[in-house]
Protein backbone atom coordinates (compact mmCIF):
# COMPACT_ATOMS: atom_id res chain seq x y z
CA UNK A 1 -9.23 8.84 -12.16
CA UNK A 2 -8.94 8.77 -8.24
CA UNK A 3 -7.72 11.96 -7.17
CA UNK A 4 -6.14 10.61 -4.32
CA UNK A 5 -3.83 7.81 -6.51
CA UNK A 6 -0.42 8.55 -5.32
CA UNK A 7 1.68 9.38 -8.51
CA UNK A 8 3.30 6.51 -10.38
CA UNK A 9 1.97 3.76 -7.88
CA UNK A 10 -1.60 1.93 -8.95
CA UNK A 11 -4.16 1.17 -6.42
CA UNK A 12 -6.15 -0.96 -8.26
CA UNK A 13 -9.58 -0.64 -6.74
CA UNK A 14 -10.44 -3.43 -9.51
CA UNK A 15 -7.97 -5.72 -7.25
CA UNK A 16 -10.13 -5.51 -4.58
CA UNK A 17 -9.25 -8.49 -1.39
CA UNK A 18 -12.43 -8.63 1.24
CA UNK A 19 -13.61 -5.42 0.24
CA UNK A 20 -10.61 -3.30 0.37
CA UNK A 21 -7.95 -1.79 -1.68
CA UNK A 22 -4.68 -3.56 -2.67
CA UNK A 23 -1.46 -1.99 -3.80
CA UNK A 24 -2.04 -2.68 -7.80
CA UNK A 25 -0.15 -5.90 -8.85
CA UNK A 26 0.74 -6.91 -5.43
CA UNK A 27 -2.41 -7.91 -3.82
CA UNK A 28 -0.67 -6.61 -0.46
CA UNK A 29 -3.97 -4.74 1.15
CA UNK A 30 -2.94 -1.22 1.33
CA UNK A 31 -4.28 -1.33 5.64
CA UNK A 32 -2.40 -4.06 6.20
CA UNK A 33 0.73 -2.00 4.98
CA UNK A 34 -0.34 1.41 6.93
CA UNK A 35 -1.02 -1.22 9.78
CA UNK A 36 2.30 -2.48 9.64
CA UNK A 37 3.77 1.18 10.26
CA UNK A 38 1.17 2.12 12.49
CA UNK A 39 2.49 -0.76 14.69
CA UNK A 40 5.89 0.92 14.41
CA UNK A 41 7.43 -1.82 11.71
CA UNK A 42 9.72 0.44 10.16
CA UNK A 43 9.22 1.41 6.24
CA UNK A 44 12.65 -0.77 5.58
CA UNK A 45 11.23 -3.72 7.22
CA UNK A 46 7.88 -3.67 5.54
CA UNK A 47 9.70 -3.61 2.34
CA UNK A 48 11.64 -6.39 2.78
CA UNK A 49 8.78 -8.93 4.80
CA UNK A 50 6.56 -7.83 2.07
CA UNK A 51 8.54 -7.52 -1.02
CA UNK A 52 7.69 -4.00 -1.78
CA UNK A 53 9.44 -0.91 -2.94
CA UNK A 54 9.93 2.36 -1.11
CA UNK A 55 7.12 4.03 -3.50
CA UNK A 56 4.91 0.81 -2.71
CA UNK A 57 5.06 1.74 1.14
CA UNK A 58 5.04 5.21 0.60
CA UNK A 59 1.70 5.39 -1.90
CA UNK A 60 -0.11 3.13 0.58
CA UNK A 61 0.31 5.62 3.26
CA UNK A 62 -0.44 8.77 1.10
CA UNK A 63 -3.20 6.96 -0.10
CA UNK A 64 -4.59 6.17 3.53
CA UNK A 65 -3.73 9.51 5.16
């Protein structure tokens, strides 16, 4: 088990897109998410473009921090 799986959220490294991790189920590439924020697209907004939950958002950046 990946230590650094955020709780309840799946990264499935098995889902891997170009080479890197997607949010488990999703597809959604967990840097284009933490890019998305980065870029100051607010967590609300992410959800809704992407079609993603609070947690979804949330374990991508735990995950990347």
């Amino acid at each position: 088990m990946d230590s650094r799986k955020p709780t309840g959220i799946t990264i499935d490294r098995r889902q891997i897109r170009f080479g890197k991790p997607v949010i488990g189920r999703t597809r959604m590439p967990v840097d284009m998410v933490v890019g998305k924020i980065a870029g100051g697209m607010a967590v609300d907004a992410v959800m809704k473009e992407y079609d993603l939950t609070r947690d979804q958002v949330l374990a991508a950046l735990r995950y990347a921090a």
